[in-house]
C-alpha atoms as a PDB file:
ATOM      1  CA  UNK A   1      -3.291  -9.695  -1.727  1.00  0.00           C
ATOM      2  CA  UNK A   2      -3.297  -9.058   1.966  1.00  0.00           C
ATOM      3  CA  UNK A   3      -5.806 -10.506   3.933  1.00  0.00           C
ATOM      4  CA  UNK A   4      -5.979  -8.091   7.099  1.00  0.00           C
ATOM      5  CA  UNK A   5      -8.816  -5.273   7.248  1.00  0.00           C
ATOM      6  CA  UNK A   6      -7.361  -1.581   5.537  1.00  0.00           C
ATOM      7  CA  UNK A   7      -8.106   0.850   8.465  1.00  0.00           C
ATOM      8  CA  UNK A   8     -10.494   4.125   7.398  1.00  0.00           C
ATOM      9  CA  UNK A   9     -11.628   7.086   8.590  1.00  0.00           C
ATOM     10  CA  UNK A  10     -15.045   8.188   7.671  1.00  0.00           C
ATOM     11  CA  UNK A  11     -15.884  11.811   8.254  1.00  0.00           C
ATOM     12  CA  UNK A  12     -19.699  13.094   8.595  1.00  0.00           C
ATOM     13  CA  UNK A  13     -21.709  16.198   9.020  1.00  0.00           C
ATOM     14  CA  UNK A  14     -23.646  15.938  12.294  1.00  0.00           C
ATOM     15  CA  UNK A  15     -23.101  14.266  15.336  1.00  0.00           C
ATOM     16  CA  UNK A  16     -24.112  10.422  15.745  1.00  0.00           C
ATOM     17  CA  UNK A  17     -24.134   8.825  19.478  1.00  0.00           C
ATOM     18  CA  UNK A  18     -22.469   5.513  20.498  1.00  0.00           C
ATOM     19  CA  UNK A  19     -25.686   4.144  19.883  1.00  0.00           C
ATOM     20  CA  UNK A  20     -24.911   4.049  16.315  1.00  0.00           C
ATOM     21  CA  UNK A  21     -21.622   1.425  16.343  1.00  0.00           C
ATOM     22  CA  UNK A  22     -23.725  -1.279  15.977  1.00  0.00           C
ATOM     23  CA  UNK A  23     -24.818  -0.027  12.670  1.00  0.00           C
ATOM     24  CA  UNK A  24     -21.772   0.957  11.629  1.00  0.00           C
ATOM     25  CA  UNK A  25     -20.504  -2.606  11.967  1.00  0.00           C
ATOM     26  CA  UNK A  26     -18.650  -1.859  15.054  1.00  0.00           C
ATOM     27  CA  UNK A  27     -16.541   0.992  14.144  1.00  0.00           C
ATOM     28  CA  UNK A  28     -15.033   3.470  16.581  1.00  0.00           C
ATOM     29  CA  UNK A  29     -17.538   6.381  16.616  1.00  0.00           C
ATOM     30  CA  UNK A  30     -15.830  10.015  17.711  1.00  0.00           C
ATOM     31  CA  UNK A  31     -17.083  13.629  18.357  1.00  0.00           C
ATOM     32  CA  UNK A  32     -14.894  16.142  16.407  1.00  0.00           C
ATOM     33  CA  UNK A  33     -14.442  19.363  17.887  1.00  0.00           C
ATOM     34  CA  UNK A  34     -16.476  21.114  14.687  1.00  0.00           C
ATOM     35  CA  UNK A  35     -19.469  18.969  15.344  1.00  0.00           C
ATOM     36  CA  UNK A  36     -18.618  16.465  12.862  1.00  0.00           C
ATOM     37  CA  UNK A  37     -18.557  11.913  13.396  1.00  0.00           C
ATOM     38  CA  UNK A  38     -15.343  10.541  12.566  1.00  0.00           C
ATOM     39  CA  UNK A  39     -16.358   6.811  11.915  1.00  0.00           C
ATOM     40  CA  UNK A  40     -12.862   4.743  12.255  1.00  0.00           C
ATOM     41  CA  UNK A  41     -12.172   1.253  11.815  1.00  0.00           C
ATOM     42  CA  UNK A  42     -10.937  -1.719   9.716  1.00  0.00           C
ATOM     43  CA  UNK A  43     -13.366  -2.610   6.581  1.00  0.00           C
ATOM     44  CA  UNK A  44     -12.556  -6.189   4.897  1.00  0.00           C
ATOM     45  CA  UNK A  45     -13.021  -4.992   1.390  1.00  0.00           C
ATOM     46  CA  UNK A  46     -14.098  -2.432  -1.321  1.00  0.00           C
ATOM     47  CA  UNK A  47     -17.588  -3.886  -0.857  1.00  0.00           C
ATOM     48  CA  UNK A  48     -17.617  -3.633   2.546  1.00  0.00           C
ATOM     49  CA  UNK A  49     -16.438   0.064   2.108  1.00  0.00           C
ATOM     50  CA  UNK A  50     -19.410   0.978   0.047  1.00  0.00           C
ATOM     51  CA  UNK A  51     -21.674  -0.738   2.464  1.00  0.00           C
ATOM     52  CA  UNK A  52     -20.606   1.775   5.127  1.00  0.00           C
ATOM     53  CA  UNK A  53     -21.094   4.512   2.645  1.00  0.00           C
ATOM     54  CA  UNK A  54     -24.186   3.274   1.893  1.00  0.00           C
ATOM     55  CA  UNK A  55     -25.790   3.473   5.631  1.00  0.00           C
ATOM     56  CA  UNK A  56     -24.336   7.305   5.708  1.00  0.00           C
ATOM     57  CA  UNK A  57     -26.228   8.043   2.894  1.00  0.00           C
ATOM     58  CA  UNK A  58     -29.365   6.092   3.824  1.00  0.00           C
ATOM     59  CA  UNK A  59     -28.949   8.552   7.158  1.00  0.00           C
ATOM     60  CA  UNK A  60     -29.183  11.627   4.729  1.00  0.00           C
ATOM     61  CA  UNK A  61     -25.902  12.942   6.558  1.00  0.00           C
ATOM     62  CA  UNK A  62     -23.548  14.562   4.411  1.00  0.00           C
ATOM     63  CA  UNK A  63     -19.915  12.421   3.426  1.00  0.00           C
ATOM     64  CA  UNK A  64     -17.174  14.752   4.235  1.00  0.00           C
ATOM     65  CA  UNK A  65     -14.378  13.111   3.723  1.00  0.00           C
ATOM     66  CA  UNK A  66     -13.234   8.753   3.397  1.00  0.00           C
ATOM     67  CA  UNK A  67      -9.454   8.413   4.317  1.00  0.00           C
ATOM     68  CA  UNK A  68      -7.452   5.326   3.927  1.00  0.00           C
ATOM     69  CA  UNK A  69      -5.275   5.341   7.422  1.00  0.00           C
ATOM     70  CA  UNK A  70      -3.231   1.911   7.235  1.00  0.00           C
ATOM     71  CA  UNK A  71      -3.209  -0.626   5.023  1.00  0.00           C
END
């Protein structure tokens, strides 16, 4: 088992400011062209995965789409 971070991509409905990468434990937070927040950065583990998913939720923004960009 590796021990370096998997790198994701989170895409959200609705646009979230910088303000918000400290929530996001310090993921890279991007404006899509459609309006959309591409959340992108490494995440430790599975649980640390569902933690992220977790906060989107608690924001009530809609999940789009969770890609898996480098292992």
């Amino acid at each position: 088992m590796s021990s370096k971070p998997t790198i994701y991509q989170i895409r959200i409905g609705g646009q979230l400011g910088a303000q918000w990468t400290e929530w996001f434990d310090q993921m890279t937070l991007t404006q899509a062209d459609n309006g959309d927040t591409l959340l992108t950065g490494p995440v430790v583990d599975q649980a640390a995965l569902h933690g992220l998913l977790r906060k989107v939720r608690d924001l009530g923004l809609p999940l789009i789409s969770v890609t898996q960009l480098q292992k």
